[in-house]
N, C-alpha and C. Protein backbone atom coordinates (compact mmCIF):
# COMPACT_ATOMS: atom_id res chain seq x y z
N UNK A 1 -1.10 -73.64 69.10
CA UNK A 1 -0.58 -74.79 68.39
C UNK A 1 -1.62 -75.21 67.36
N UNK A 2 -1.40 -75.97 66.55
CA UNK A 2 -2.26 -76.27 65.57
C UNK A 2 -2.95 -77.95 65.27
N UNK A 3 -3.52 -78.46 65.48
CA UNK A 3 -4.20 -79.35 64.85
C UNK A 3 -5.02 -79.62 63.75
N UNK A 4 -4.94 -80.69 63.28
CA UNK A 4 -5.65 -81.57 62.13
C UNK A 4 -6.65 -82.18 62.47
N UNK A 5 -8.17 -81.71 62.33
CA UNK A 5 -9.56 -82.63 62.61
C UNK A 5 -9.89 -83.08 61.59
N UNK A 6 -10.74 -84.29 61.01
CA UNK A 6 -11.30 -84.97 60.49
C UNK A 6 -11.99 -85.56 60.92
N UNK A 7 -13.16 -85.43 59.80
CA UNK A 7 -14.59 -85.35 60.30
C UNK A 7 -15.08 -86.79 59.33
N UNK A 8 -15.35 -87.57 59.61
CA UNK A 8 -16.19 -89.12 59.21
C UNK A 8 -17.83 -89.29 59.61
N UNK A 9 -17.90 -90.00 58.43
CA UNK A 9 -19.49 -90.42 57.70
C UNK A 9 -19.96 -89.50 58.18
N UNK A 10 -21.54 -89.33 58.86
CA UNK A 10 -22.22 -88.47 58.38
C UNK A 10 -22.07 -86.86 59.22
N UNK A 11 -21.45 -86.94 59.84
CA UNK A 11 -21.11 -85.51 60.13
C UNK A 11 -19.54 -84.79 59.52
N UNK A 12 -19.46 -85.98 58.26
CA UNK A 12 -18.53 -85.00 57.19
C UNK A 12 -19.16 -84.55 56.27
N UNK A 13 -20.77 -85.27 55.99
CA UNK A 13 -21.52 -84.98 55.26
C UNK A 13 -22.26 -84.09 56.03
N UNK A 14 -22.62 -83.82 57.46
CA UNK A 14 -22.86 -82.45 57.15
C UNK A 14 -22.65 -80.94 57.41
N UNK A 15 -20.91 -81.22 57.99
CA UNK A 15 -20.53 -80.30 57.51
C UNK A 15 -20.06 -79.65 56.23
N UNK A 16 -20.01 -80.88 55.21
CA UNK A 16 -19.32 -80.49 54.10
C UNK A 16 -17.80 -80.46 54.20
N UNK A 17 -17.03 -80.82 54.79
CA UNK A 17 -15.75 -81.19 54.74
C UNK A 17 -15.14 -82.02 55.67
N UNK A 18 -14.44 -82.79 55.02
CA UNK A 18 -13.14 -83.62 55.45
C UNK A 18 -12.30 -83.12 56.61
N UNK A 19 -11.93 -82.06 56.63
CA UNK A 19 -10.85 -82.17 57.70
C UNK A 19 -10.28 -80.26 57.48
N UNK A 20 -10.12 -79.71 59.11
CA UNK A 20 -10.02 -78.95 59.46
C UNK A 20 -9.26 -78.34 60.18
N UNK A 21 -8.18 -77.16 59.74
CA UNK A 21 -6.97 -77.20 60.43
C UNK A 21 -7.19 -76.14 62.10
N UNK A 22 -6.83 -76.14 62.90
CA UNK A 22 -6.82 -75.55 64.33
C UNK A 22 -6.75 -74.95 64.82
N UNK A 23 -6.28 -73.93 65.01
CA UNK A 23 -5.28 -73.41 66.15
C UNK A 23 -6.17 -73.05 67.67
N UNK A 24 -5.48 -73.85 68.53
CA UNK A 24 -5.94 -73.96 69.86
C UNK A 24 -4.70 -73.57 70.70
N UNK A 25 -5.20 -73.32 71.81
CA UNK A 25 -3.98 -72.77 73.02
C UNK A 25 -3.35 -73.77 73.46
N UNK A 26 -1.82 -73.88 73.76
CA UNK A 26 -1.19 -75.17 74.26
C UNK A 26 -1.91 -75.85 75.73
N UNK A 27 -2.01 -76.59 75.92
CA UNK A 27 -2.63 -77.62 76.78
C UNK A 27 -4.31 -77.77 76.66
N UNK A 28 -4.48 -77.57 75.60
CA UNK A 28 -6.11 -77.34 75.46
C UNK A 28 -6.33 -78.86 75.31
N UNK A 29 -7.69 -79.66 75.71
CA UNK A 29 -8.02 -80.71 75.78
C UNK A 29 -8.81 -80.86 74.31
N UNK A 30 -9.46 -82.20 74.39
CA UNK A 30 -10.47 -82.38 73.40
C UNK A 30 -11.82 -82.03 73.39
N UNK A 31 -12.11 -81.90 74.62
CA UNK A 31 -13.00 -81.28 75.29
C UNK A 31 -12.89 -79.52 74.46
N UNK A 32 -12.29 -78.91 74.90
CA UNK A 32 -11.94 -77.61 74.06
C UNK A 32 -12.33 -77.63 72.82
N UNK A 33 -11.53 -77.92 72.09
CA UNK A 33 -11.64 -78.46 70.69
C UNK A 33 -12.75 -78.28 70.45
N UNK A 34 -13.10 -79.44 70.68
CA UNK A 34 -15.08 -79.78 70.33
C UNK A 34 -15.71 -78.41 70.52
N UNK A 35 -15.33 -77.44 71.84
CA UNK A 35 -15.90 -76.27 72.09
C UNK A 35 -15.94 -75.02 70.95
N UNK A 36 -14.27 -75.08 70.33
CA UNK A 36 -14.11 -74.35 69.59
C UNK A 36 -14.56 -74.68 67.98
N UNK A 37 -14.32 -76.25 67.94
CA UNK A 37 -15.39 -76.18 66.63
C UNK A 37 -16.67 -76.30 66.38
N UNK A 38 -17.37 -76.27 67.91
CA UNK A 38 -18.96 -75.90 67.91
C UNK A 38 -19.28 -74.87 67.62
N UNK A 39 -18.39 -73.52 68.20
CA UNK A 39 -18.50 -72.29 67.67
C UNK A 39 -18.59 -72.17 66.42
N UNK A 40 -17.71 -72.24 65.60
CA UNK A 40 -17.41 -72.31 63.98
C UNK A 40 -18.41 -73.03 63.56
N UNK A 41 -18.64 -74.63 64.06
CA UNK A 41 -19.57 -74.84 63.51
C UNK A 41 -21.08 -75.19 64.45
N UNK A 42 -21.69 -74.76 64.68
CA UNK A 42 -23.00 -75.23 65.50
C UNK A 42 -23.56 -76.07 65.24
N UNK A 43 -23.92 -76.18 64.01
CA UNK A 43 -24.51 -77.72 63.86
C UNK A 43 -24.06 -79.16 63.87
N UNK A 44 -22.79 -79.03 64.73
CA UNK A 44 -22.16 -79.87 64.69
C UNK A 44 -22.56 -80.31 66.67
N UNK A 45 -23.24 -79.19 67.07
CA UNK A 45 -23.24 -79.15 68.77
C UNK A 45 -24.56 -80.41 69.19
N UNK A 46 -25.45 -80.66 68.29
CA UNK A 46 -26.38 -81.31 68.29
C UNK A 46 -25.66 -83.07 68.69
N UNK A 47 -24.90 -83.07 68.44
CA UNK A 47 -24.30 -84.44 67.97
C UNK A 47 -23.23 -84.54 68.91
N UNK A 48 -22.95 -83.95 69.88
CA UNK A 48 -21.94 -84.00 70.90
C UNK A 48 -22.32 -85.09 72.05
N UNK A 49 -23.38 -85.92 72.23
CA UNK A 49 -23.05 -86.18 73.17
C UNK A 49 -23.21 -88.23 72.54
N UNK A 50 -22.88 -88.04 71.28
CA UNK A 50 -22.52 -89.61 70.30
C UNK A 50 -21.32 -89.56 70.06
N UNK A 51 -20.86 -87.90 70.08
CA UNK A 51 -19.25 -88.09 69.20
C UNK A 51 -18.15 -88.77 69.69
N UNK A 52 -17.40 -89.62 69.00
CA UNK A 52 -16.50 -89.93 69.50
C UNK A 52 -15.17 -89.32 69.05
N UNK A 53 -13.88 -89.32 70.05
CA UNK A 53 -12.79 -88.46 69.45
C UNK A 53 -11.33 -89.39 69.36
N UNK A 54 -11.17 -89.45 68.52
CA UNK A 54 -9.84 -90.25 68.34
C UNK A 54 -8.34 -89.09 68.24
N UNK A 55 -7.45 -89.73 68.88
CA UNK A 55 -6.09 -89.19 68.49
C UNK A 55 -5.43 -89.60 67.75
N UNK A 56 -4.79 -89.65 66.88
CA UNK A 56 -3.60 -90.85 66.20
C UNK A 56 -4.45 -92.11 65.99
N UNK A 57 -4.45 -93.25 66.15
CA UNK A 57 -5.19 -94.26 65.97
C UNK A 57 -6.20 -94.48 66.85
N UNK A 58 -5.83 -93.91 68.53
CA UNK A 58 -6.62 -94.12 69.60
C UNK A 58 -7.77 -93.36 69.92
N UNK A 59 -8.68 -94.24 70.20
CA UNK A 59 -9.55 -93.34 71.02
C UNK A 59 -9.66 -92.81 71.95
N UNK A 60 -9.40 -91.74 72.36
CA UNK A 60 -9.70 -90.71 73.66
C UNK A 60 -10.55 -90.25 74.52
N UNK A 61 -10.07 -89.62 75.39
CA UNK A 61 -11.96 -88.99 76.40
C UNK A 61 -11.44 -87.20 75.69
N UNK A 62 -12.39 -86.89 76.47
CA UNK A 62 -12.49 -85.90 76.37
C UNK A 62 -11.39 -84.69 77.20
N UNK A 63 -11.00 -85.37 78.09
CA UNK A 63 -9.69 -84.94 78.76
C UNK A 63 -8.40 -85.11 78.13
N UNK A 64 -8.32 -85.43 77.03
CA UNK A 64 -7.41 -85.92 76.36
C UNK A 64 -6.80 -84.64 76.28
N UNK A 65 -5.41 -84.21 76.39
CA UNK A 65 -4.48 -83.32 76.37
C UNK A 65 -3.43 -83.04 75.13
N UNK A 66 -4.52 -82.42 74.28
CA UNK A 66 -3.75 -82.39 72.92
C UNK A 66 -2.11 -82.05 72.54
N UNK A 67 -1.60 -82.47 71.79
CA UNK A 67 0.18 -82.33 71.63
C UNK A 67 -0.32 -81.59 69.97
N UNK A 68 0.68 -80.34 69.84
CA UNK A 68 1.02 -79.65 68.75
C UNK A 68 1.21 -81.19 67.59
N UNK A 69 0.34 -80.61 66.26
CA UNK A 69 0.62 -81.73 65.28
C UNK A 69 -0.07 -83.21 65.46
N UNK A 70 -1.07 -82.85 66.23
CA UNK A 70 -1.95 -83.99 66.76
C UNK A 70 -2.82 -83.62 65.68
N UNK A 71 -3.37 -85.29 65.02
CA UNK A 71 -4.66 -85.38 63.70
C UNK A 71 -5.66 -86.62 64.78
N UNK A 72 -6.53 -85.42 64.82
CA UNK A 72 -7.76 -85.78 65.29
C UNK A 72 -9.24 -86.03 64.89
N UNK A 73 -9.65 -87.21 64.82
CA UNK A 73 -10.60 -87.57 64.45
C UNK A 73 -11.73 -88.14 64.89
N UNK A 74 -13.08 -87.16 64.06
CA UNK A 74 -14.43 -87.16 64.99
C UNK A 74 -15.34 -87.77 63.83
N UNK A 75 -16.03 -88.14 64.83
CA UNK A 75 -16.74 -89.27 64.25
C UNK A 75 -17.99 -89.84 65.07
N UNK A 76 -19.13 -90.31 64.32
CA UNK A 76 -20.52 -90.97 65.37
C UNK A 76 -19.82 -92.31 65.40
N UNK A 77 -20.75 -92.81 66.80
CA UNK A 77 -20.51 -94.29 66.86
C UNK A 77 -20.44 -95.32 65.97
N UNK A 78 -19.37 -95.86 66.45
CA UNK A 78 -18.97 -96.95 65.24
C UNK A 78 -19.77 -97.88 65.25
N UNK A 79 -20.21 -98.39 63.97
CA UNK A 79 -21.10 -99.36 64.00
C UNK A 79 -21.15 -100.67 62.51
N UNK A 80 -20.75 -101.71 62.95
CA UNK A 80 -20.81 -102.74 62.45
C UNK A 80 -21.29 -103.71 61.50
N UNK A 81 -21.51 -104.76 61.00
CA UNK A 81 -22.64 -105.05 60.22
C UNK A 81 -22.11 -106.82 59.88
């Protein structure tokens, strides 16, 4: 199935892009995900244990049980001012 990631502030800066299309096995978690775009991207593995993962508007764990056509978005801790 396929998903939509998007990547915010500074780990869109450093991967160099916005948003990344998927394909993961049906019932794959977010947990996965993260696995499979550590592969692709590694320097993104450094930063796994700040990331946060949103589904749709919500924020998720990592058990989160992705649905085909799910836009998912990763991101460091949110922070205020």
């Amino acid at each position: 199935m396929k998903v939509r990631v998007q990547f915010y502030a500074q780990l869109r800066d450093l991967l160099g892009m916005r948003q990344l299309d998927v394909d993961i096995a049906e019932g794959a978690t977010a947990r996965d995900l993260l696995e499979q775009i550590y592969a692709q991207q590694p320097k993104l593995r450094p930063h796994d244990k700040s990331i946060l993962v949103a589904a749709g508007v919500d924020f998720v764990d990592r058990n989160y049980k992705l649905k085909p056509g799910d836009e998912v978005s990763i991101m460091p801790p949110v922070q205020g001012g």
